[in-house]
C-alpha atoms as a PDB file:
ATOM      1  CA  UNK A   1      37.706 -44.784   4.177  1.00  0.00           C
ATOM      2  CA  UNK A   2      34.175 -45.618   4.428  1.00  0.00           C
ATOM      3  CA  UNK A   3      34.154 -49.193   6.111  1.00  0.00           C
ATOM      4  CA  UNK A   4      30.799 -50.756   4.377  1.00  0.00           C
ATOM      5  CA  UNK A   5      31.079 -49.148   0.851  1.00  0.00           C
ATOM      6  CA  UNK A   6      34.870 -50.994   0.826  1.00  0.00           C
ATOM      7  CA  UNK A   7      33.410 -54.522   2.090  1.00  0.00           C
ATOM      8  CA  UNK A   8      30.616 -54.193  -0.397  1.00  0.00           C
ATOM      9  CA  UNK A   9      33.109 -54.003  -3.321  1.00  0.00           C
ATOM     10  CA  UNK A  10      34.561 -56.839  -1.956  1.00  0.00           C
ATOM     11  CA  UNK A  11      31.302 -58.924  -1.650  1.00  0.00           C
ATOM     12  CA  UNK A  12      30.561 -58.324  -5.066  1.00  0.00           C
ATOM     13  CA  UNK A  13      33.907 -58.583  -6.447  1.00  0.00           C
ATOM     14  CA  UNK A  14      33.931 -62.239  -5.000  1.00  0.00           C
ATOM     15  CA  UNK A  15      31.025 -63.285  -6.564  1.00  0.00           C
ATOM     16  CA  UNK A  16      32.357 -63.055  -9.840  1.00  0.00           C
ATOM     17  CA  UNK A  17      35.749 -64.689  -9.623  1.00  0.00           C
ATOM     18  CA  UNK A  18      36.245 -68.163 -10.019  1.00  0.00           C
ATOM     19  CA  UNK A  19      37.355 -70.600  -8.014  1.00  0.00           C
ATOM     20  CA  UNK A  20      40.862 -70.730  -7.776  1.00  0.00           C
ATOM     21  CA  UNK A  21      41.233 -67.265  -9.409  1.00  0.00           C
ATOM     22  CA  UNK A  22      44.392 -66.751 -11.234  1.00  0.00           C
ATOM     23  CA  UNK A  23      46.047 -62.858 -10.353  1.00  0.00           C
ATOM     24  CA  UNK A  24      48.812 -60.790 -11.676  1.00  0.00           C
ATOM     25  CA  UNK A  25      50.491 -58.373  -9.415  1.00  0.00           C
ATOM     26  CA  UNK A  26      50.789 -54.567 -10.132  1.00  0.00           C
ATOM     27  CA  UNK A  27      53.552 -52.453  -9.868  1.00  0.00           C
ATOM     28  CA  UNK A  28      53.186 -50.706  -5.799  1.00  0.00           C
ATOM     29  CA  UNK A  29      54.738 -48.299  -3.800  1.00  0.00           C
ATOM     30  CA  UNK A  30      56.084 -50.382  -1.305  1.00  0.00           C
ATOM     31  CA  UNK A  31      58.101 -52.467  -3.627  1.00  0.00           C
ATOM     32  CA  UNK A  32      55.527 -55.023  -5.440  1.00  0.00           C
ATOM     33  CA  UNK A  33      56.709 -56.622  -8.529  1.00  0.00           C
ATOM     34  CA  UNK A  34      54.361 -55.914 -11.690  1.00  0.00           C
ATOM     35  CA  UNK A  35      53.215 -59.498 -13.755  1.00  0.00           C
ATOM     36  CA  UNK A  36      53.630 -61.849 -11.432  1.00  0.00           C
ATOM     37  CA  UNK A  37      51.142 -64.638 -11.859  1.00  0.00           C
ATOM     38  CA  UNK A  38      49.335 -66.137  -8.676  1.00  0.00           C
ATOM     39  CA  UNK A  39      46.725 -68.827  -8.370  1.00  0.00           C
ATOM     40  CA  UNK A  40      44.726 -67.400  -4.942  1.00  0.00           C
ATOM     41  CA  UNK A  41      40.860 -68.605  -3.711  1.00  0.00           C
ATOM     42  CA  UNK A  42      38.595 -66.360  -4.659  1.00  0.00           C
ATOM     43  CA  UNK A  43      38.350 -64.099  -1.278  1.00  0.00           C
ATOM     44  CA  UNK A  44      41.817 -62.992  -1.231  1.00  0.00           C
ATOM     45  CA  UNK A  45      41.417 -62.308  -5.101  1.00  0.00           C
ATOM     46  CA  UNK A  46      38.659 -59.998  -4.615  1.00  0.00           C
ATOM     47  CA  UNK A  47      40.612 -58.524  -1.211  1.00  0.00           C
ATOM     48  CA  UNK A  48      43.498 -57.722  -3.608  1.00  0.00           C
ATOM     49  CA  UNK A  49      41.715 -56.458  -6.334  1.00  0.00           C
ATOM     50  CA  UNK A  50      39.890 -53.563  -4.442  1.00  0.00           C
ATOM     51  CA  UNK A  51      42.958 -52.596  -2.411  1.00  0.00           C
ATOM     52  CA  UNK A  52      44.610 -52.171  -5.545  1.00  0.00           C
ATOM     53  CA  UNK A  53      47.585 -54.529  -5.810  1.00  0.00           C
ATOM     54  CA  UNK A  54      46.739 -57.004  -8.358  1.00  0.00           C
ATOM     55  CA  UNK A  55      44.052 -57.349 -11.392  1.00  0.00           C
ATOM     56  CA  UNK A  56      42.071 -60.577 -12.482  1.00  0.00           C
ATOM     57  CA  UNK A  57      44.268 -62.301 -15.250  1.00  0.00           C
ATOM     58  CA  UNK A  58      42.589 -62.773 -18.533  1.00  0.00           C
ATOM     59  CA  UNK A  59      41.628 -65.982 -19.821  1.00  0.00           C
ATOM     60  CA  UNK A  60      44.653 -66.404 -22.028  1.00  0.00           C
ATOM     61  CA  UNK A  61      47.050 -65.144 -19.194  1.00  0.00           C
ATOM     62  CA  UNK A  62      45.214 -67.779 -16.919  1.00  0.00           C
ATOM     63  CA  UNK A  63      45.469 -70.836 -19.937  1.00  0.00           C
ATOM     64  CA  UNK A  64      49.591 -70.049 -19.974  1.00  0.00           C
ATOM     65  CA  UNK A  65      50.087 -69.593 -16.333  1.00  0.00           C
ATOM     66  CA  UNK A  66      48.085 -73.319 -16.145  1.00  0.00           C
ATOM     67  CA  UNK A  67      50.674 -74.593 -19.148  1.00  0.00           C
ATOM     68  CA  UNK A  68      53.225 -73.471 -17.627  1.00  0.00           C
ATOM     69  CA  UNK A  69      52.566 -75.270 -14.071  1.00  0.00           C
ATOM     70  CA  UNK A  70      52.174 -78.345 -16.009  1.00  0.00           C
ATOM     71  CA  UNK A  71      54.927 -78.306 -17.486  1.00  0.00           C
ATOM     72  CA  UNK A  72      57.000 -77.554 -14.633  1.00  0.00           C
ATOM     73  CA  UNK A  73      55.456 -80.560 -12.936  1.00  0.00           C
ATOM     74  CA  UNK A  74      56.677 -82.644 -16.107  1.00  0.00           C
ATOM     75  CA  UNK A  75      59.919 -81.574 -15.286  1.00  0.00           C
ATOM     76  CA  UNK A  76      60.262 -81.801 -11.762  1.00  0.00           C
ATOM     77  CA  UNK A  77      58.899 -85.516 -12.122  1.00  0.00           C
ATOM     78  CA  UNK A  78      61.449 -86.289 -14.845  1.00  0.00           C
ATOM     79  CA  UNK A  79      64.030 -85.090 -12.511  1.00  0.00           C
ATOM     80  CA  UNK A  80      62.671 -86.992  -9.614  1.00  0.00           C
ATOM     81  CA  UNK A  81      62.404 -90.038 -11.688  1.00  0.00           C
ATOM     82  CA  UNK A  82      65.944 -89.675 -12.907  1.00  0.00           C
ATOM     83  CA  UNK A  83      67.690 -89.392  -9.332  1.00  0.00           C
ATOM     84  CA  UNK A  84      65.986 -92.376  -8.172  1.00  0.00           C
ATOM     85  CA  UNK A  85      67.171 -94.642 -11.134  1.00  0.00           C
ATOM     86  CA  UNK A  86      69.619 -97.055  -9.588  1.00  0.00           C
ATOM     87  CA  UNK A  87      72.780 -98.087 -11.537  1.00  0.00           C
ATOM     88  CA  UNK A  88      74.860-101.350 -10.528  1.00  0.00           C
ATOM     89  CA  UNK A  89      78.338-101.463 -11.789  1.00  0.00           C
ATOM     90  CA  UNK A  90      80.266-104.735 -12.351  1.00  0.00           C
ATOM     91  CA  UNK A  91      83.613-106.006 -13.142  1.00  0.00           C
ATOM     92  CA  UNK A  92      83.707-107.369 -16.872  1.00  0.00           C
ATOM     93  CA  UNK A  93      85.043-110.100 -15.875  1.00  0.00           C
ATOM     94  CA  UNK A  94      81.907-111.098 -13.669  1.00  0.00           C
ATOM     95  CA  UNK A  95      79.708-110.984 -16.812  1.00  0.00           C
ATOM     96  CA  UNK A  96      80.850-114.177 -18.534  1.00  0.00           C
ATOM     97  CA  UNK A  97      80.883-117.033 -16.036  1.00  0.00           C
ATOM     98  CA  UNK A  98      83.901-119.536 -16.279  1.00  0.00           C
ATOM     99  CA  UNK A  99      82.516-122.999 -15.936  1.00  0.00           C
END
């Protein structure tokens, strides 16, 4: 493997992602599961493009993956907003005070 030609491709890789850079994974040898969708800096994007084990998303693949960690924050705050509403129970009787 010729050292500089490889760090060259990633030089110039990097300078056309953008920053974050969404990724989906590819199918590899040693196991890696293919469409997985990862939001990286722009470094390791270009790293993992020219070894081979991911691919730049496309702009439409990039606008879902977005949508869909939005809404996932949506829910996660619903939930989180839900388990700390506070419920006080009473006795009926306590409602309507006897005077």
């Amino acid at each position: 493997m010729d050292v500089l030609a490889y760090y060259g491709k990633r030089r110039e890789m990097e300078q056309g992602l953008p920053e974050p850079c969404v990724v989906v994974s590819l199918a590899t040898e040693n196991g890696g599961k293919a469409g997985v969708k990862t939001e990286v800096r722009r470094a390791l994007a270009a790293k993992m493009i020219v070894e081979g084990c991911v691919r730049q998303a496309s702009e439409e693949e990039a606008q879902a993956f977005h949508d869909e960690k939005r809404e996932a924050k949506r829910v996660a705050d619903q939930l989180a907003a839900a388990s700390r509403m506070q419920l006080i129970m009473a006795p009926q009787s306590e409602w309507r005070k006897k005077a």
